[in-house]
Protein backbone atom coordinates (compact mmCIF):
# COMPACT_ATOMS: atom_id res chain seq x y z
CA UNK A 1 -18.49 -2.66 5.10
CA UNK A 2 -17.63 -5.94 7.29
CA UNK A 3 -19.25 -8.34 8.91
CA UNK A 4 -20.37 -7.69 12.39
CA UNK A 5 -18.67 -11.05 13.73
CA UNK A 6 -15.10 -9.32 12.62
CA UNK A 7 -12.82 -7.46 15.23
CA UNK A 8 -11.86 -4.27 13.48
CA UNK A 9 -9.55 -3.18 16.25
CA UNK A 10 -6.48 -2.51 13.93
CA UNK A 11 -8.47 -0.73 10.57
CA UNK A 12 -10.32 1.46 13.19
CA UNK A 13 -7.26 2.22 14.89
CA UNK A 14 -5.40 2.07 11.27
CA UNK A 15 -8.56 4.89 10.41
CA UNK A 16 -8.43 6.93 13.35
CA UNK A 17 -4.49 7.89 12.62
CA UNK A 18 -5.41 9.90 9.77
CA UNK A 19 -8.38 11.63 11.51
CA UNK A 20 -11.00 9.97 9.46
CA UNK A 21 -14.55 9.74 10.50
CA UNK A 22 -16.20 6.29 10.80
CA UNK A 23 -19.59 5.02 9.66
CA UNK A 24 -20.68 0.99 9.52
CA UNK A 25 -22.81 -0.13 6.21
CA UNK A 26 -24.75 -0.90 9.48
CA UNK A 27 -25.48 2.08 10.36
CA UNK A 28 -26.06 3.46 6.91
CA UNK A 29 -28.15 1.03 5.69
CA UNK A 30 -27.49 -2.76 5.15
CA UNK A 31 -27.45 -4.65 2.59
CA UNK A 32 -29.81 -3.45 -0.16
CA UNK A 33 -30.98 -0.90 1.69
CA UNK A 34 -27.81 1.08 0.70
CA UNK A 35 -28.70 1.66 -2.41
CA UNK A 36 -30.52 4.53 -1.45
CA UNK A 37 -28.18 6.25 1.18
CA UNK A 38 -26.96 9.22 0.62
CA UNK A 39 -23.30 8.72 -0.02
CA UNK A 40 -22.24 12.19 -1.15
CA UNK A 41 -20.67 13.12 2.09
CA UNK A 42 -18.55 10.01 1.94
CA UNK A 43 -15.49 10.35 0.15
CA UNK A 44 -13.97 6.39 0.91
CA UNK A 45 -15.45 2.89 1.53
CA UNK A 46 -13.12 0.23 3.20
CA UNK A 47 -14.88 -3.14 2.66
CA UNK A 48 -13.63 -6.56 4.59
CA UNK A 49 -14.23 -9.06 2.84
CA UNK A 50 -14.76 -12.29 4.76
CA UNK A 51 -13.73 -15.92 4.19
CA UNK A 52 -15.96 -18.76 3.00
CA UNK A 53 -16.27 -20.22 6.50
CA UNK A 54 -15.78 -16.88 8.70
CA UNK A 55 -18.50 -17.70 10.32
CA UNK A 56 -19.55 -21.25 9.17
CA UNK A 57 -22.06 -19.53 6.62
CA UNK A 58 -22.01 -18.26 2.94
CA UNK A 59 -25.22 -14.86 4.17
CA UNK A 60 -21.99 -12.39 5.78
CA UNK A 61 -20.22 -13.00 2.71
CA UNK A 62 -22.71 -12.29 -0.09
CA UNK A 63 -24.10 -9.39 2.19
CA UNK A 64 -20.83 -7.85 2.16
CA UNK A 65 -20.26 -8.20 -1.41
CA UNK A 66 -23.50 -6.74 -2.37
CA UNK A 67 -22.49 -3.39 -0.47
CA UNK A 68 -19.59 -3.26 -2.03
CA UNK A 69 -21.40 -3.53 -5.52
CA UNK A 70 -23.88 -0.84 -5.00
CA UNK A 71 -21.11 1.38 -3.38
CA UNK A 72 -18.92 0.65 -6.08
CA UNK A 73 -21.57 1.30 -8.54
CA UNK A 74 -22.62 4.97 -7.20
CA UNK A 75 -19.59 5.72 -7.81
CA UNK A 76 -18.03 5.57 -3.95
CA UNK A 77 -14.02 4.82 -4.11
CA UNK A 78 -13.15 1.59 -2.34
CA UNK A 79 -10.52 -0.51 -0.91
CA UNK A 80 -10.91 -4.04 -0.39
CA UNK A 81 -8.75 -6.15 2.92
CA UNK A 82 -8.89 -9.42 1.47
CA UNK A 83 -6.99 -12.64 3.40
CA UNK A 84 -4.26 -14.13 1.83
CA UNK A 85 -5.84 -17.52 1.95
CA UNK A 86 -8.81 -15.74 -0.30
CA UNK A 87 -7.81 -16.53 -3.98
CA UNK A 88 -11.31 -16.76 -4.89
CA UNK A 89 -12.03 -13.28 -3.97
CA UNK A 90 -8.58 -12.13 -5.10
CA UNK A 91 -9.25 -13.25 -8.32
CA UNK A 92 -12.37 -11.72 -8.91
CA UNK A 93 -11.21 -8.14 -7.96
CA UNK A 94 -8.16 -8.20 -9.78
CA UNK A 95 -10.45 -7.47 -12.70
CA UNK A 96 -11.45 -4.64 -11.36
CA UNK A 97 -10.21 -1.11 -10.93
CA UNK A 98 -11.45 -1.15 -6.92
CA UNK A 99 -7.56 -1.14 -4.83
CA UNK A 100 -7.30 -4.30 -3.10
CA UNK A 101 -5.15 -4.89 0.15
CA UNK A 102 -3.73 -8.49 0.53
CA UNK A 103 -3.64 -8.96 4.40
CA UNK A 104 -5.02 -10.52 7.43
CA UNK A 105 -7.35 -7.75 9.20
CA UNK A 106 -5.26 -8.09 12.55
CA UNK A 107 -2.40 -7.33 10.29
CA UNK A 108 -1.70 -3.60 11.74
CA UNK A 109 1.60 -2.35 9.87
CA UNK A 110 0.21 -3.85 6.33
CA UNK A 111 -2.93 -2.22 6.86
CA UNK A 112 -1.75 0.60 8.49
CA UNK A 113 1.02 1.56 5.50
CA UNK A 114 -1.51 0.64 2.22
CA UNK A 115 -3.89 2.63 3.66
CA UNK A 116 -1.21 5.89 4.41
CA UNK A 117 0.25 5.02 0.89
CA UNK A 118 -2.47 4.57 -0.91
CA UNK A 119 -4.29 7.58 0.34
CA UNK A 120 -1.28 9.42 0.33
CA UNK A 121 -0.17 8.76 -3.63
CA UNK A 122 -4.05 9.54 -5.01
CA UNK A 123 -3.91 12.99 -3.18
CA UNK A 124 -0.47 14.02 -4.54
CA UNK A 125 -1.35 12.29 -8.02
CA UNK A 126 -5.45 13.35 -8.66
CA UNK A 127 -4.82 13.15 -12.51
CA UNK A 128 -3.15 9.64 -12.31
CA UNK A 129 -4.12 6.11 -13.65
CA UNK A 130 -4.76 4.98 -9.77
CA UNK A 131 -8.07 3.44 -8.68
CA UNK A 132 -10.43 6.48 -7.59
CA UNK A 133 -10.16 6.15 -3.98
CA UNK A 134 -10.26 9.33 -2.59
CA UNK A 135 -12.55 11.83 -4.59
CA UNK A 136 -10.92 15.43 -3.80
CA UNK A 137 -9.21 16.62 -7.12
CA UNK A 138 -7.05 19.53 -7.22
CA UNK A 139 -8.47 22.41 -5.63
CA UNK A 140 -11.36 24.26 -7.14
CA UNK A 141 -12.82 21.43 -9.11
CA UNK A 142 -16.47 21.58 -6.95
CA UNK A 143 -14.90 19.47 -4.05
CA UNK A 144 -14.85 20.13 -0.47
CA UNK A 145 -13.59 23.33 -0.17
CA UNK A 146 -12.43 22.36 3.46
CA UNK A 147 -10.27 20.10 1.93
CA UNK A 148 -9.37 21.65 -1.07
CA UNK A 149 -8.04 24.22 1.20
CA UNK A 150 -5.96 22.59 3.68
CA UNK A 151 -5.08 20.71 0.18
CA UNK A 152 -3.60 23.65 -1.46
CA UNK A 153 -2.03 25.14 1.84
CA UNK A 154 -0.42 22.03 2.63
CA UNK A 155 0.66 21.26 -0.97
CA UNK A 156 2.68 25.01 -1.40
CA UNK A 157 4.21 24.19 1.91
CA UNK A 158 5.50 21.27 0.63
CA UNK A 159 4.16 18.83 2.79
CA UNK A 160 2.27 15.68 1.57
CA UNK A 161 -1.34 15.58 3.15
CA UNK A 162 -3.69 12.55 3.72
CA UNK A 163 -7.51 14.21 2.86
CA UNK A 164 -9.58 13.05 5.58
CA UNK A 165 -13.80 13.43 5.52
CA UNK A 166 -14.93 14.70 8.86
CA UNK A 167 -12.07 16.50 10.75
CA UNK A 168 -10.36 19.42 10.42
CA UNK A 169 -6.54 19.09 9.90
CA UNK A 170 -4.75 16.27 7.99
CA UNK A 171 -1.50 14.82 9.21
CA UNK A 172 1.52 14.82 7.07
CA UNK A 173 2.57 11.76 5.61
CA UNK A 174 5.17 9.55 7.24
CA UNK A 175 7.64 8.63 5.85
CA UNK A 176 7.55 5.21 4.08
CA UNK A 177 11.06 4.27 4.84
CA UNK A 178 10.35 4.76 8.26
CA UNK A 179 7.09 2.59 8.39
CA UNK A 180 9.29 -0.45 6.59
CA UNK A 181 11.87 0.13 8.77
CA UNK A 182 10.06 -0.69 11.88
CA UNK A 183 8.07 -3.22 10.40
CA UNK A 184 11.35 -5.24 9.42
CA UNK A 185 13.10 -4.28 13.09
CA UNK A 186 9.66 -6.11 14.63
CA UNK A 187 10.66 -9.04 12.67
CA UNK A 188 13.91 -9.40 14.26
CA UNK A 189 15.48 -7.93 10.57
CA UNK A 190 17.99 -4.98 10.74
CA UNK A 191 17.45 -2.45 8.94
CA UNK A 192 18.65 1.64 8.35
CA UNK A 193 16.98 3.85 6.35
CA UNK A 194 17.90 7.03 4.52
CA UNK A 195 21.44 5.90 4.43
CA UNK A 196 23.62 7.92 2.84
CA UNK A 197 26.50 6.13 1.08
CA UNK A 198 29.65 6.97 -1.39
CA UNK A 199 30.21 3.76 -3.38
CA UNK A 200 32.69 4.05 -6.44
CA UNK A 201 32.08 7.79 -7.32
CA UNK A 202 28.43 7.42 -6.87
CA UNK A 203 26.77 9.52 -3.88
CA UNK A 204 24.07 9.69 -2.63
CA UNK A 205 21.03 8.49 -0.63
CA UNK A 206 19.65 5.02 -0.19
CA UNK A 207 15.75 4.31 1.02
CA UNK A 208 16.39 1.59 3.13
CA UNK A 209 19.31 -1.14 3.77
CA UNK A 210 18.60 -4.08 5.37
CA UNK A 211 20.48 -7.65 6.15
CA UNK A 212 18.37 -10.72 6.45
CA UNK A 213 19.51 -13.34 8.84
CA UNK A 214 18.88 -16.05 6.04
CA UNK A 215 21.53 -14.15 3.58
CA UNK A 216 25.00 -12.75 3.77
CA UNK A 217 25.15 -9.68 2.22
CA UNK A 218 23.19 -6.29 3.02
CA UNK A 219 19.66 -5.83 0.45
CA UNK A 220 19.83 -1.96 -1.31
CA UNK A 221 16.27 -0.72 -1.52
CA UNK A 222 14.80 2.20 -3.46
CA UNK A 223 11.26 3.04 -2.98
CA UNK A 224 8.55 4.15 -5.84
CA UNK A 225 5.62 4.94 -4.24
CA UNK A 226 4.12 7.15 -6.78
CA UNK A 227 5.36 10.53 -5.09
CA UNK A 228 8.73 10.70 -7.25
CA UNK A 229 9.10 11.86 -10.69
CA UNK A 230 12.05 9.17 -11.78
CA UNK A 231 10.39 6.16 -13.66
CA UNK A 232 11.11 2.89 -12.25
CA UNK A 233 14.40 2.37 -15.09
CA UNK A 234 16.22 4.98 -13.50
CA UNK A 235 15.95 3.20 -10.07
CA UNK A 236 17.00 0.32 -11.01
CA UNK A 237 19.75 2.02 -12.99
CA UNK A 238 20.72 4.06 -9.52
CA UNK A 239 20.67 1.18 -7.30
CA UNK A 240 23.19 -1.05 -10.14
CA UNK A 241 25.82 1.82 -9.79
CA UNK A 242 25.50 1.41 -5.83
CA UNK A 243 25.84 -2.56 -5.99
CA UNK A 244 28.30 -2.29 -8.42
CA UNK A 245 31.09 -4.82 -7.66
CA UNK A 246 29.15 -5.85 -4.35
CA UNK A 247 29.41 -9.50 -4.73
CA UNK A 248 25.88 -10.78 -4.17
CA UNK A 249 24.31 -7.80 -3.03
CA UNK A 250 20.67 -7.24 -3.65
CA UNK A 251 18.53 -4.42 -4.76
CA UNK A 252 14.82 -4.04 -4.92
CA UNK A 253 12.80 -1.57 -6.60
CA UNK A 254 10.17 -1.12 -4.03
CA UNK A 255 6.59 0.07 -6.34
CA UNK A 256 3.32 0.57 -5.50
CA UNK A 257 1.94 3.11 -8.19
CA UNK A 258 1.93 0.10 -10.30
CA UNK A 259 -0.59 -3.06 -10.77
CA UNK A 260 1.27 -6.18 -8.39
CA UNK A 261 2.67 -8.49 -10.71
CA UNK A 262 5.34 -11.10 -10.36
CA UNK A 263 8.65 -9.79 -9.39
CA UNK A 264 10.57 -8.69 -12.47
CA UNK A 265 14.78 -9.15 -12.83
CA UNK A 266 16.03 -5.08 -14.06
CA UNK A 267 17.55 -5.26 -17.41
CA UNK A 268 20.19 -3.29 -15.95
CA UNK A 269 21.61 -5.76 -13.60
CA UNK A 270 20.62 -8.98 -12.80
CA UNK A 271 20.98 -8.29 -8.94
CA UNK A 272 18.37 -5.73 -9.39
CA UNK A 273 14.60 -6.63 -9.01
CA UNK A 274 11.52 -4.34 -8.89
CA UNK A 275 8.95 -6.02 -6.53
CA UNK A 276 5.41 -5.13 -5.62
CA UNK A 277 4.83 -3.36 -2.49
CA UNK A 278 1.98 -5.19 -1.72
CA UNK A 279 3.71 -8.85 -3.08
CA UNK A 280 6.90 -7.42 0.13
CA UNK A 281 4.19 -6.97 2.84
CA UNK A 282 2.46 -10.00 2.45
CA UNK A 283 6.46 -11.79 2.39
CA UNK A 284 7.61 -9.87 5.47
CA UNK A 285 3.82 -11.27 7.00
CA UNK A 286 4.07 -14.97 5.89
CA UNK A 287 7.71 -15.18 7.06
CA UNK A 288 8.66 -15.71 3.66
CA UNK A 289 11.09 -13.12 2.11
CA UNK A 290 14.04 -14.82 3.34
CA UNK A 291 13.08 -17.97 0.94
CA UNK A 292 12.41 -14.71 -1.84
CA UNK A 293 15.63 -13.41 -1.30
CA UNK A 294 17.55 -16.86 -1.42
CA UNK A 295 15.92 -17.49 -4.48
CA UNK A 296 16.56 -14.65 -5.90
CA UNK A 297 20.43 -14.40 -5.29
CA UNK A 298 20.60 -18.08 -6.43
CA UNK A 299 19.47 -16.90 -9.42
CA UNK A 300 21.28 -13.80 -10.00
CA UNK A 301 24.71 -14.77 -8.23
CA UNK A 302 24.79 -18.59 -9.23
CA UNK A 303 22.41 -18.56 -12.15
CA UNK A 304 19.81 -21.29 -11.10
């Protein structure tokens, strides 16, 4: 659901990686006429929402909204790619239980990893407190049984599977470190993931490392994304022992199984923050986590 006016280049590409099939509101039925399209066979909506002066008009806007209301309301799981510059709309959803994804629609690798994560943390987690986005439970439950199938198989292999609608075979998952390592290397940020490390007594592996020009020292990450069984304490806990005595080194406790809030400074060490995944995009995007991370090792290191 989008306006026609919009290039969706990067969520059709962004779409296509996963081997999902494609229909337009457009083609379905606009505007009210939705209402009584069968949406059964569906099992995802992606609605772009527009700005207030997208297209020097309020009628895209409204029209798009009103999909998304009677989709919503038949009960179709949907995710929302709202602009940055949106509060209005921002505000509105986060009063709702629809997922929302705070990015520019050109902007591929935000897109591109909500959409893997997202999809990817519902189909390992079906009986979790997520936003219904994708509607295949656990197999036999009366779903697909395509997908239940290549559910199950993939699941006792040990894989982590995307459920797709139309095709046959879903990819496995990326990995996440992998996706944020990239994005940060296009930024002109180095970064190493999966590094293991032996840092008084404590081994073991860290998500991602990565050194900001703007800052000194190296920045620890760990990475919840909903897959792992450890709460978000004993990461926070883990990365503390592996800054231990690392004179303003930072870690962040990278979440996105939780509702974005304002970062939050880990009991356990002051050098320790858990940060929404979604709040770290949208930084990397604006050019504005190495202001975040100044701020935050003023405040940790020198206490202002």
């Amino acid at each position: 659901m989008a306006p026609t006016f919009l290039d969706l280049a990067v969520l059709r590409e962004a779409l296509d990686e996963q081997n999902v099939g494609v229909r337009t509101s457009n083609e379905l039925g606009a505007g009210l006429t939705l209402a009584e399209t069968p949406l059964q066979k569906f099992d995802l909506g992606v609605v772009v929402v527009p700005t207030d002066d997208s297209d020097g008009t309020s009628e895209s806007r409204a029209a798009i909204l009103i999909e998304a209301g009677i989709a919503y309301a038949r009960g179709l799981p949907l995710l929302f790619i709202v602009d940055p510059s949106d509060r209005a709309s921002l505000q509105v959803l986060s009063g709702t239980k629809a997922w929302t994804v705070r990015a520019r629609i050109d902007n591929r690798e935000a897109i591109r990893l909500h959409l893997r994560l997202l999809i990817q943390s519902i189909t390992r987690n079906p009986d979790s407190d997520f936003p219904p986005v994708i509607v295949h439970g656990p197999p036999g439950k009366g779903k697909s049984e395509l997908i239940a199938r290549l559910v199950k198989d993939s699941l006792e292999a040990g894989n982590t599977v995307i459920a797709t609608s139309t095709r046959s075979r879903p990819p496995v998952e990326p990995n996440v470190a992998e996706r944020l390592e990239q994005l940060l290397h296009d930024r002109g940020i180095a970064a190493q993931r999966e590094v293991r490390t032996t840092r008084h007594g404590n081994s073991g592996r860290i998500d991602l490392i990565f050194s900001h020009p703007q800052i000194d020292t190296p920045v620890f990450v760990e990475l919840l994304s909903g897959l792992q069984d450890k709460p978000k304490a004993h990461a926070e806990a883990q990365l503390a022992q592996y800054i231990r005595n690392e004179s303003g080194t930072i870690g962040l406790v990278l979440y996105y199984n939780l509702p974005p809030s304002a970062p939050e400074m880990s009991a356990v060490d002051a050098r320790v923050w858990s940060v929404s995944m979604v709040d770290f995009l949208h930084k990397i995007d604006t050019g504005e986590l190495g202001s975040f991370l100044r701020r935050i090792r003023n405040e940790t290191v020198h206490g202002r």
